[in-house]
C-alpha atoms as a PDB file:
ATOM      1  CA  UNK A   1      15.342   0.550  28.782  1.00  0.00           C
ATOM      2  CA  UNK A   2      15.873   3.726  26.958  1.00  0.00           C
ATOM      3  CA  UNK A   3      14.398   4.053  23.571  1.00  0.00           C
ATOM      4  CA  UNK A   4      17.711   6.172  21.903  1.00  0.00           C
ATOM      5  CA  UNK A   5      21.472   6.274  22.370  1.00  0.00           C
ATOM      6  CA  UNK A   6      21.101   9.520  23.687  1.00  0.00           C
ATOM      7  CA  UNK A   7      18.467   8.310  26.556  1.00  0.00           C
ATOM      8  CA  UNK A   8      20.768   5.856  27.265  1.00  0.00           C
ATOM      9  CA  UNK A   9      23.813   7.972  28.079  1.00  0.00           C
ATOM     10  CA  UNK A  10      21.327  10.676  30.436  1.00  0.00           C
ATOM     11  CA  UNK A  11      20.379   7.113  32.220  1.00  0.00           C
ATOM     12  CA  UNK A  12      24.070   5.449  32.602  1.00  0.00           C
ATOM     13  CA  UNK A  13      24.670   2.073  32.734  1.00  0.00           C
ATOM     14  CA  UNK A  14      22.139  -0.194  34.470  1.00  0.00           C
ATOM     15  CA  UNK A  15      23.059  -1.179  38.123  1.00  0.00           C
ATOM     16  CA  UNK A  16      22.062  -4.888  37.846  1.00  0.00           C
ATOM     17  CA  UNK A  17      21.291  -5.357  41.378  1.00  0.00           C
ATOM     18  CA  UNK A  18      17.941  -7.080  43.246  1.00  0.00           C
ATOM     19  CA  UNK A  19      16.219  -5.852  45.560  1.00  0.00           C
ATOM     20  CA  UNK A  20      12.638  -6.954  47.404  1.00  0.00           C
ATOM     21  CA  UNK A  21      11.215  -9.194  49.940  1.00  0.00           C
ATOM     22  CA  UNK A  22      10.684 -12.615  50.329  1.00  0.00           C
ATOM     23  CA  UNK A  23       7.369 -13.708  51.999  1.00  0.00           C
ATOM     24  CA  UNK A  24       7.027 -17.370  53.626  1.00  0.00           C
ATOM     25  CA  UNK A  25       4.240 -18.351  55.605  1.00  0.00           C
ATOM     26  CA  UNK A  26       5.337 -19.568  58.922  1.00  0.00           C
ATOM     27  CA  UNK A  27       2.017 -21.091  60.386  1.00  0.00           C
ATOM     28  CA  UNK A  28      -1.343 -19.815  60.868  1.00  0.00           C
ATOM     29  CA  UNK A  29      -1.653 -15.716  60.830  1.00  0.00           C
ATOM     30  CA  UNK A  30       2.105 -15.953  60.406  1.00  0.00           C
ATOM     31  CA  UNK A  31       4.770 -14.799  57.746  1.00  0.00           C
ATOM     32  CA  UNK A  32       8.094 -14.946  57.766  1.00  0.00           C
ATOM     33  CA  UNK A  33       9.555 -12.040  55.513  1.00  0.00           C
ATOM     34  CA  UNK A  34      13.274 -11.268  53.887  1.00  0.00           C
ATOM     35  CA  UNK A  35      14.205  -8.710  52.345  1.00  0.00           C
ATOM     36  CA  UNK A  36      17.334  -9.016  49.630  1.00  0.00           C
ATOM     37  CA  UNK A  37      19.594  -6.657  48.403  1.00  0.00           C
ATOM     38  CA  UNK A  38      21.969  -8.500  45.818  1.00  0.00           C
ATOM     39  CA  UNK A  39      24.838  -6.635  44.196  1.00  0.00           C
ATOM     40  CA  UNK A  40      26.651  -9.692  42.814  1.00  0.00           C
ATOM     41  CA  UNK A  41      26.173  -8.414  39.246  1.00  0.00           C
ATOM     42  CA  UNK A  42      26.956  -4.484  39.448  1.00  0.00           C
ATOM     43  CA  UNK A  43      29.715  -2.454  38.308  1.00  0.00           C
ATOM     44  CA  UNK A  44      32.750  -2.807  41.123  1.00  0.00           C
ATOM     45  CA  UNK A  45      32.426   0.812  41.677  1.00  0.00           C
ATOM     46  CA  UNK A  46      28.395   0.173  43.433  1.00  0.00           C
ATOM     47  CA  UNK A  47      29.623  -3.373  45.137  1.00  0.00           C
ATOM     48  CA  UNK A  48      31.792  -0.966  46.645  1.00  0.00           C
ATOM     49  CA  UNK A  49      30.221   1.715  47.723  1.00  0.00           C
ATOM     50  CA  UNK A  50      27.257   0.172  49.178  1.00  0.00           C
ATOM     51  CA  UNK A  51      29.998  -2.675  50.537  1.00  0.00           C
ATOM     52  CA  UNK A  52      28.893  -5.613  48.445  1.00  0.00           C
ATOM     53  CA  UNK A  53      24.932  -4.687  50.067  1.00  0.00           C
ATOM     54  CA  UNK A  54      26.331  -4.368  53.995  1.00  0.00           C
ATOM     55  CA  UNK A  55      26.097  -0.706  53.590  1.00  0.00           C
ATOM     56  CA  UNK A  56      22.234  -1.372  53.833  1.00  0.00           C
ATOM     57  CA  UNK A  57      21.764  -3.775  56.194  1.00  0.00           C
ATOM     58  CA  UNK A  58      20.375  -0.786  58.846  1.00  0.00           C
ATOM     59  CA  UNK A  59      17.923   0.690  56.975  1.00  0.00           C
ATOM     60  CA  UNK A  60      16.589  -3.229  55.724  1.00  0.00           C
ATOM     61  CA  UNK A  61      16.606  -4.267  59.501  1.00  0.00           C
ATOM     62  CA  UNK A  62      14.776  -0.754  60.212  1.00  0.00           C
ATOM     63  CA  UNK A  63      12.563  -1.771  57.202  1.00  0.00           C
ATOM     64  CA  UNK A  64      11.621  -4.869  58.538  1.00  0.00           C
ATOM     65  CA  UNK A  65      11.148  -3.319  61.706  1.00  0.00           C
ATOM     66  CA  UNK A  66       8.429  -0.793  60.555  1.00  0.00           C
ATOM     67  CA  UNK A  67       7.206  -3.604  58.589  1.00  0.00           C
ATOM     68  CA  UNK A  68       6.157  -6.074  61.055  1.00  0.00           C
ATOM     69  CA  UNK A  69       4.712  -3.118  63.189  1.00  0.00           C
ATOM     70  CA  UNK A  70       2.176  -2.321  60.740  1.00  0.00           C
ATOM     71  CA  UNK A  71       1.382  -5.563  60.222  1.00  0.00           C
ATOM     72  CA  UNK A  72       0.958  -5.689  63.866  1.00  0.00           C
ATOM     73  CA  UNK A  73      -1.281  -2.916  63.778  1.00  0.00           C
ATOM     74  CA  UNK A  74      -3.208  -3.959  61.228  1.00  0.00           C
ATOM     75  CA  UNK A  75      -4.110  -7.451  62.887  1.00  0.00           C
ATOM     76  CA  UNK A  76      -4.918  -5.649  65.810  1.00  0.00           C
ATOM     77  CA  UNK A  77      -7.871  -3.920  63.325  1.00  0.00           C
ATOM     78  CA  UNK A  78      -9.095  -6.566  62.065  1.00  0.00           C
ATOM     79  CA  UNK A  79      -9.202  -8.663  65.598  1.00  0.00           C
END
């Protein structure tokens, strides 16, 4: 939030999307994670550049990727 008018116009509007991850367990030493981009709410003009959130699906999947290596990893350490 900006604290003037003039803040406000160096930020632009705000993009209204979510991002983050979702965590689940999914048994014992197990988690199940999902990671969200939603656009729903954003100006047109982001929904469609990003492609209402496809444009991101490689670098989430990637994410996740790198993700469940380190977690990996870290089990690994602690075994």
């Amino acid at each position: 939030m900006a604290a003037s008018a003039e803040e406000q116009e160096a930020i632009g509007d705000p993009a209204r999307y979510r991002w983050g991850y979702e965590f689940s367990s999914d048994g014992p030493g197990a988690t199940l994670v999902t990671e969200t981009f939603d656009c729903s709410r954003s100006p047109q003009d982001l929904r469609e550049a990003v492609r209402d959130g496809e444009g991101w699906r490689d670098a989430m999947t990637a994410s996740l990727a790198r993700l469940e290596l380190l977690a990996k990893a870290a089990g690994q350490r602690n075994q």
